[in-house]
PDB file of N, CA and C in Angstrom:
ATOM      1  N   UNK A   1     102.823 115.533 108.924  1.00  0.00           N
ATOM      2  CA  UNK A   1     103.979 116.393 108.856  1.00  0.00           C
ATOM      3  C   UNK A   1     103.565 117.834 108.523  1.00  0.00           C
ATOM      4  N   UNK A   2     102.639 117.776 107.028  1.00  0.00           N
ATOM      5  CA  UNK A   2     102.092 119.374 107.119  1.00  0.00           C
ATOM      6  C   UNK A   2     101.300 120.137 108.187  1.00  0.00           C
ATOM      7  N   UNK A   3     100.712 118.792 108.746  1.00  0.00           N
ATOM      8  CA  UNK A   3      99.747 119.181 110.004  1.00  0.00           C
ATOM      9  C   UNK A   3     100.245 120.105 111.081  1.00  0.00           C
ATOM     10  N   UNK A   4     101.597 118.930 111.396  1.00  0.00           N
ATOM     11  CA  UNK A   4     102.356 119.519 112.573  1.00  0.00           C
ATOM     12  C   UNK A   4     102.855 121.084 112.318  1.00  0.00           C
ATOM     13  N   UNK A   5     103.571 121.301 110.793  1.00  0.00           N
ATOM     14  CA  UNK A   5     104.251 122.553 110.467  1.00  0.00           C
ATOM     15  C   UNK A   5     103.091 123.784 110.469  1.00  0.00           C
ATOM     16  N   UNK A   6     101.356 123.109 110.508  1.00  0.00           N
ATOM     17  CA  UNK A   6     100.863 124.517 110.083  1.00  0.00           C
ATOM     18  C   UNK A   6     100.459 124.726 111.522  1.00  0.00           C
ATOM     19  N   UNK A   7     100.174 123.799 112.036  1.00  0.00           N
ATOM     20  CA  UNK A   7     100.582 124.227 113.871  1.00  0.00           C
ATOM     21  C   UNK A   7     101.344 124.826 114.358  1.00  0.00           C
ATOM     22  N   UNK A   8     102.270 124.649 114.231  1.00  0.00           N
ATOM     23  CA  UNK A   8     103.665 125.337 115.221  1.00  0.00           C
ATOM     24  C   UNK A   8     103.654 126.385 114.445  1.00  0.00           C
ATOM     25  N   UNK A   9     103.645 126.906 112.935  1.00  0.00           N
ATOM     26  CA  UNK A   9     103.379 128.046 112.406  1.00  0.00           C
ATOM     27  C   UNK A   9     102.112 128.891 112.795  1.00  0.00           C
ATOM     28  N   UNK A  10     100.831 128.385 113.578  1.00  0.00           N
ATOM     29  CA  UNK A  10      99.894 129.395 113.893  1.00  0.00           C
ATOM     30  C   UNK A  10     100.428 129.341 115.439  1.00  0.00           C
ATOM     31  N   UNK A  11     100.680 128.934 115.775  1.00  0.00           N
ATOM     32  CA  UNK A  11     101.272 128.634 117.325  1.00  0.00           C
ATOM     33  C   UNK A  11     102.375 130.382 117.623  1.00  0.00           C
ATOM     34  N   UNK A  12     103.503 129.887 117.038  1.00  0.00           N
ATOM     35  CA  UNK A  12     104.366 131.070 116.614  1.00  0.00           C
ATOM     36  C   UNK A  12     103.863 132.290 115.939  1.00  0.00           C
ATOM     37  N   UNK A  13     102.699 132.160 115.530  1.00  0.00           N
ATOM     38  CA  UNK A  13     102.061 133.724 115.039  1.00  0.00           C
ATOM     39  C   UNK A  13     101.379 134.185 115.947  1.00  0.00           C
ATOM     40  N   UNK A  14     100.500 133.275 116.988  1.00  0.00           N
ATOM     41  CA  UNK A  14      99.895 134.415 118.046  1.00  0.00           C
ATOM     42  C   UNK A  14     100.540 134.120 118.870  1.00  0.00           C
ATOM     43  N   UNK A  15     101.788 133.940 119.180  1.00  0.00           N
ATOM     44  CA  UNK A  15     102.309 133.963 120.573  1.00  0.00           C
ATOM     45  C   UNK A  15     103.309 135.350 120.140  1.00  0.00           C
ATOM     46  N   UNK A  16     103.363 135.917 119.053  1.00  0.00           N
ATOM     47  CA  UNK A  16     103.972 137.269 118.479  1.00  0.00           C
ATOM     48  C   UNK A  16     102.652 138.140 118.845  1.00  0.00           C
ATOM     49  N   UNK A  17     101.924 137.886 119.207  1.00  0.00           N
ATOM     50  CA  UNK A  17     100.784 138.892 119.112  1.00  0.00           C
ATOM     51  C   UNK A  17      99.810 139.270 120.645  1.00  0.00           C
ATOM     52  N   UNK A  18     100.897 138.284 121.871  1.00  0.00           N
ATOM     53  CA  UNK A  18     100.805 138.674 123.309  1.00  0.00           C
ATOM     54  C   UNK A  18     101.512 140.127 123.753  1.00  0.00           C
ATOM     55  N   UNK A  19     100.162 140.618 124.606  1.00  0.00           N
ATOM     56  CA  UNK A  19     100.505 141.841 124.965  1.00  0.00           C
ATOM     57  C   UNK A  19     101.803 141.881 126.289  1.00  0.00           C
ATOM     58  N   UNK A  20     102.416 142.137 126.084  1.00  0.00           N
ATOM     59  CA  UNK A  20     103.794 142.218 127.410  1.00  0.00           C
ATOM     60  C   UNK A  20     102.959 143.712 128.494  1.00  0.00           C
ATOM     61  N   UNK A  21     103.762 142.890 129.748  1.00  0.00           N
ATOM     62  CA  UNK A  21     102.838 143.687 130.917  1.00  0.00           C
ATOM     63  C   UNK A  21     103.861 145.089 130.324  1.00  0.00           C
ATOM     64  N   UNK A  22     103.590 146.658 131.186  1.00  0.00           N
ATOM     65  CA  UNK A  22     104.063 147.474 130.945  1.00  0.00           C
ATOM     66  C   UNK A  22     104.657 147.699 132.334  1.00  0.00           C
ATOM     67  N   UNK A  23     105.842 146.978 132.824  1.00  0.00           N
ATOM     68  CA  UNK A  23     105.927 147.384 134.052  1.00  0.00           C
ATOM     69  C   UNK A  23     107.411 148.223 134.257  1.00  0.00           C
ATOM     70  N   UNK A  24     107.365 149.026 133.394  1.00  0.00           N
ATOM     71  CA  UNK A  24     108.849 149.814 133.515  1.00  0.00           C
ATOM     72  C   UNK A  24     108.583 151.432 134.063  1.00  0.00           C
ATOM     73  N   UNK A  25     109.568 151.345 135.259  1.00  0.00           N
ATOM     74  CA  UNK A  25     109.631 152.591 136.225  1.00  0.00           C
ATOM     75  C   UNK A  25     110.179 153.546 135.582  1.00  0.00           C
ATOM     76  N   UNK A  26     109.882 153.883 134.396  1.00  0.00           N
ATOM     77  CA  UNK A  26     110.180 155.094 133.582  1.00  0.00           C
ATOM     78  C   UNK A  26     110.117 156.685 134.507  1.00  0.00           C
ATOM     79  N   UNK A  27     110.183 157.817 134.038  1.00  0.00           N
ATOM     80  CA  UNK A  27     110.073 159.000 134.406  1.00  0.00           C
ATOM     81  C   UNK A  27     108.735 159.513 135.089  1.00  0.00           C
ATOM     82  N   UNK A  28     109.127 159.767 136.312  1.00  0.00           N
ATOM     83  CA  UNK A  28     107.987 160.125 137.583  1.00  0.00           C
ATOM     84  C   UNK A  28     107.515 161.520 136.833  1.00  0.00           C
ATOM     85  N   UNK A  29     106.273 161.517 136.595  1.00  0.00           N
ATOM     86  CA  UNK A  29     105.792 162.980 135.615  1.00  0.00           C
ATOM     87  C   UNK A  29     104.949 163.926 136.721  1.00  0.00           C
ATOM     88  N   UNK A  30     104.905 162.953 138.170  1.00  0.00           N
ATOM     89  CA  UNK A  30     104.108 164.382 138.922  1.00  0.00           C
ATOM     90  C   UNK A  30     105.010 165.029 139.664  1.00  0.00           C
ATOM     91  N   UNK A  31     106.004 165.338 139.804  1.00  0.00           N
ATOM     92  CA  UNK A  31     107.008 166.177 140.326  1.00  0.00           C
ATOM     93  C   UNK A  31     106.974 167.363 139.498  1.00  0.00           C
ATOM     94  N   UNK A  32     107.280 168.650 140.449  1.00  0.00           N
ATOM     95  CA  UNK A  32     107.825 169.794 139.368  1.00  0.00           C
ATOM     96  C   UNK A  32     109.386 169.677 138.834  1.00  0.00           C
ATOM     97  N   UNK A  33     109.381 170.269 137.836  1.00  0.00           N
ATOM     98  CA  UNK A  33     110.899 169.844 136.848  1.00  0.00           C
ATOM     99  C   UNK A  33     111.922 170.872 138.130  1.00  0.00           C
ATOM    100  N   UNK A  34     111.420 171.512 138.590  1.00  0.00           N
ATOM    101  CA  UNK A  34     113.042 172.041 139.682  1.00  0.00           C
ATOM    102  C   UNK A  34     112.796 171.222 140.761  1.00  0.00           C
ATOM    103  N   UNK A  35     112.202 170.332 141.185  1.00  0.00           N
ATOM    104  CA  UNK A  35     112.468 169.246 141.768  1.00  0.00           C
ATOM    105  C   UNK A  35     113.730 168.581 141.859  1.00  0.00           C
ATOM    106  N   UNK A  36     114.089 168.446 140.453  1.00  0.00           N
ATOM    107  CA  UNK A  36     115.212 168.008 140.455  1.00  0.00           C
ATOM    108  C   UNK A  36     115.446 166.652 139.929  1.00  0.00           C
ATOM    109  N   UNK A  37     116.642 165.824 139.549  1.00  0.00           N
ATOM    110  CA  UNK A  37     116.799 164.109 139.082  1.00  0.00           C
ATOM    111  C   UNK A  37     117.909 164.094 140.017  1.00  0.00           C
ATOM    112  N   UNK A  38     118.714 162.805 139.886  1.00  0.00           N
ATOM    113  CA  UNK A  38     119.279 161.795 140.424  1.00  0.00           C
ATOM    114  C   UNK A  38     120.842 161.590 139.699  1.00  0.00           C
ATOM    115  N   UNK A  39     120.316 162.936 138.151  1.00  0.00           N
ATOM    116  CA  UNK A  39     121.567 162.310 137.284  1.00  0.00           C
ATOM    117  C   UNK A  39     123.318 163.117 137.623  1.00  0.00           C
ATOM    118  N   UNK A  40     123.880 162.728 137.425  1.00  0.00           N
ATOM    119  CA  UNK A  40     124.651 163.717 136.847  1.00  0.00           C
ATOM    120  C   UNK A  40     125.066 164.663 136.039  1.00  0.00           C
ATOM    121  N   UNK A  41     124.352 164.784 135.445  1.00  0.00           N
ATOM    122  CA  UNK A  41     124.330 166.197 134.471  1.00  0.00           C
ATOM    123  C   UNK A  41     123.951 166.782 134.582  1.00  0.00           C
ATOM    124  N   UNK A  42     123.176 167.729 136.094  1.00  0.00           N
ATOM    125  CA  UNK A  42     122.520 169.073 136.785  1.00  0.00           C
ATOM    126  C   UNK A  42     123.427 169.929 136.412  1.00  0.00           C
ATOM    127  N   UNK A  43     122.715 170.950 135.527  1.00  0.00           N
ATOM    128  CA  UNK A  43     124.007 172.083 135.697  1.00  0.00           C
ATOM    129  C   UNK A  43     124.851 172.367 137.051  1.00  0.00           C
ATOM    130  N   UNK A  44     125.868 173.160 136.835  1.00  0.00           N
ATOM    131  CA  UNK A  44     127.051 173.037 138.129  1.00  0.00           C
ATOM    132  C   UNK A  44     126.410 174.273 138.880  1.00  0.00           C
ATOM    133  N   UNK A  45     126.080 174.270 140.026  1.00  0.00           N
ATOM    134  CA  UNK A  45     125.539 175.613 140.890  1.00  0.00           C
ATOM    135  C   UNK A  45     124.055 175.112 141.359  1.00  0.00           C
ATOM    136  N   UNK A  46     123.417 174.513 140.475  1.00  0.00           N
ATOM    137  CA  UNK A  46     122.226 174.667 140.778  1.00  0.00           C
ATOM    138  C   UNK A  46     121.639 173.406 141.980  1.00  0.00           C
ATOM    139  N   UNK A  47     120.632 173.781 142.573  1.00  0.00           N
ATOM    140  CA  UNK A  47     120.017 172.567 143.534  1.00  0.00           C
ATOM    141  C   UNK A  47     119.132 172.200 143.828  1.00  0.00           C
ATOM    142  N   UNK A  48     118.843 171.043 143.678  1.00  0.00           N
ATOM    143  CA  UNK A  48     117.451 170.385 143.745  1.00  0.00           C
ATOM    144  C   UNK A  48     116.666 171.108 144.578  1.00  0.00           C
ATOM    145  N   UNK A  49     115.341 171.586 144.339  1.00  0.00           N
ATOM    146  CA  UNK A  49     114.597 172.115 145.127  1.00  0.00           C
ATOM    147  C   UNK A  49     113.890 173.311 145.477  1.00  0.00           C
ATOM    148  N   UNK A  50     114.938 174.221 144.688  1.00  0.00           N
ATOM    149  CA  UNK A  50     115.558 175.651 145.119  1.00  0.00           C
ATOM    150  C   UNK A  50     114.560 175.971 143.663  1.00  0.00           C
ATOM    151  N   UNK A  51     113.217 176.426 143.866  1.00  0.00           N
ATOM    152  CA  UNK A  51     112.575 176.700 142.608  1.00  0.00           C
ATOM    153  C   UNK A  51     113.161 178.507 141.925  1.00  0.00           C
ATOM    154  N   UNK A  52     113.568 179.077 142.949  1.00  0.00           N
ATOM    155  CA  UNK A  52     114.158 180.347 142.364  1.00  0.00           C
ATOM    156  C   UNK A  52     115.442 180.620 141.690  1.00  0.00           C
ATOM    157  N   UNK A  53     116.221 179.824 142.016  1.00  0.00           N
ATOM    158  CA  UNK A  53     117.340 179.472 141.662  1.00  0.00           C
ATOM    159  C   UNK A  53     117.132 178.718 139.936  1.00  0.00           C
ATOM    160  N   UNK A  54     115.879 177.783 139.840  1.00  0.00           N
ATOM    161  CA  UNK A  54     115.923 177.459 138.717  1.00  0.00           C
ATOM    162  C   UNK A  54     114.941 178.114 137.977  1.00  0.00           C
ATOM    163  N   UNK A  55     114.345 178.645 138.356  1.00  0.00           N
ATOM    164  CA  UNK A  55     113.572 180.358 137.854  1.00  0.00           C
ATOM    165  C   UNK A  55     114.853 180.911 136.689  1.00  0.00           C
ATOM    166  N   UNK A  56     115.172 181.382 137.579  1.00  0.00           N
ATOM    167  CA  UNK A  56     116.940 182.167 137.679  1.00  0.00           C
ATOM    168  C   UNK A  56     117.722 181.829 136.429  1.00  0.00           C
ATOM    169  N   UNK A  57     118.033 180.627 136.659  1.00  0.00           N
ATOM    170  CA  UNK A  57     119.041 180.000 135.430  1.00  0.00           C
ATOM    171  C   UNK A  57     118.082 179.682 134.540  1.00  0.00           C
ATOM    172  N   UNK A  58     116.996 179.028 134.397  1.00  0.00           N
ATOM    173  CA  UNK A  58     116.085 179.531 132.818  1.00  0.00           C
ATOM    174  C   UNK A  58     115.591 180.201 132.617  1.00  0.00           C
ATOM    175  N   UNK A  59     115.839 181.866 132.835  1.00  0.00           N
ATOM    176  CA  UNK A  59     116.128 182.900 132.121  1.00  0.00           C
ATOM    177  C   UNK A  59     117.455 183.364 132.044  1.00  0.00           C
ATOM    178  N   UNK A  60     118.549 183.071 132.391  1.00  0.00           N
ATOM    179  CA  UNK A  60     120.062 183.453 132.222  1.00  0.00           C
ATOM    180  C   UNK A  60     119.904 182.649 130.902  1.00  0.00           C
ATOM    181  N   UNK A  61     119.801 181.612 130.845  1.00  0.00           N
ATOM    182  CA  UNK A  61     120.086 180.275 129.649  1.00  0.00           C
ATOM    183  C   UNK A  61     118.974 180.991 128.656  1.00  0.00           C
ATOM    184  N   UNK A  62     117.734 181.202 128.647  1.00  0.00           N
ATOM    185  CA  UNK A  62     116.949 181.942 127.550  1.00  0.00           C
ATOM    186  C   UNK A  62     117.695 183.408 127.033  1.00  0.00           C
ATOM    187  N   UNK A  63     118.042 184.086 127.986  1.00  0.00           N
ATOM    188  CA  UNK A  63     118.611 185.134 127.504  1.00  0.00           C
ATOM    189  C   UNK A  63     119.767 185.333 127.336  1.00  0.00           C
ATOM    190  N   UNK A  64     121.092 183.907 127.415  1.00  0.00           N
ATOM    191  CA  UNK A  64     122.450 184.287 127.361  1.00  0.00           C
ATOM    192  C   UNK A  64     122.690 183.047 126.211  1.00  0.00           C
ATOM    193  N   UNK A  65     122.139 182.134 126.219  1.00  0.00           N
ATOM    194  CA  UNK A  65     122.335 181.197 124.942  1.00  0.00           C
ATOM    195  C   UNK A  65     121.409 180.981 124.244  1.00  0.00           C
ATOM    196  N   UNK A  66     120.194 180.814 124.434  1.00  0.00           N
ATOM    197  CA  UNK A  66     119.225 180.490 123.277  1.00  0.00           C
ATOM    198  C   UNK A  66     118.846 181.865 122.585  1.00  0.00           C
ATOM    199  N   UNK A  67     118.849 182.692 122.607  1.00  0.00           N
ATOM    200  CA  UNK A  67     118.295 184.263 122.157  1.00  0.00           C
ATOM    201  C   UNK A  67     119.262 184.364 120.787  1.00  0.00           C
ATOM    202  N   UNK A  68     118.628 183.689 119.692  1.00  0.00           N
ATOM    203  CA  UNK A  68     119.558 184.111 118.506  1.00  0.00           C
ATOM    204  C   UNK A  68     119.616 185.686 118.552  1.00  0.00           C
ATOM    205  N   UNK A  69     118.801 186.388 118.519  1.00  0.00           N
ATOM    206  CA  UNK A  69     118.874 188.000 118.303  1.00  0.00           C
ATOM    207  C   UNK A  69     120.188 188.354 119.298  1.00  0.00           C
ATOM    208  N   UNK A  70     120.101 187.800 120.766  1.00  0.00           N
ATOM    209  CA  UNK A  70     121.328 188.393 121.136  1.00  0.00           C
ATOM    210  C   UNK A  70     122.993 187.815 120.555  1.00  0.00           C
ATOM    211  N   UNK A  71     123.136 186.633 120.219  1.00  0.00           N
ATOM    212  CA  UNK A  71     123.678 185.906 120.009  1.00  0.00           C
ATOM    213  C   UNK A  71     124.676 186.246 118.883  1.00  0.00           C
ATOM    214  N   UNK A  72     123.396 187.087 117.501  1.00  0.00           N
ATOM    215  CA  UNK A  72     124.016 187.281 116.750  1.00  0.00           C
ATOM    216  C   UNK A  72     124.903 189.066 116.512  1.00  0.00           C
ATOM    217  N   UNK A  73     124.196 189.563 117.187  1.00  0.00           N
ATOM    218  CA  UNK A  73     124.710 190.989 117.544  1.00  0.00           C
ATOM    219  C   UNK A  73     126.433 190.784 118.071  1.00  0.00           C
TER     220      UNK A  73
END
């Protein structure tokens, strides 16, 4: 009976200690970021692709919302 319990107790400790495959299609990292996603939450105007356009709007967005100095004036 103790036999069996210290079995199934080392049994259950390295089967906690199998590596799981890594097969999740997470975020494609060799694209350039004005490439573009798939989501819905692209700012409104802008378009996949169009690298000047998103030139464009991250410096409007650096210099019209993130710029505490202008922000606070």
């Amino acid at each position: 009976m103790i036999r069996t319990a210290l079995m199934l107790a080392a049994v259950v400790t390295l089967a906690a200690c199998g590596d799981k495959p890594q097969t999740s299609t997470g975020a494609k990292r060799d694209t350039p970021a004005f490439e573009g996603t798939s989501n819905p939450y692209n700012a409104p105007g802008w378009k996949a692709g169009d690298k000047t356009a998103w030139e464009l709007h991250l410096k409007s967005r650096l210099q019209n919302g993130q710029n505490e100095y202008n922000r606070i004036r």
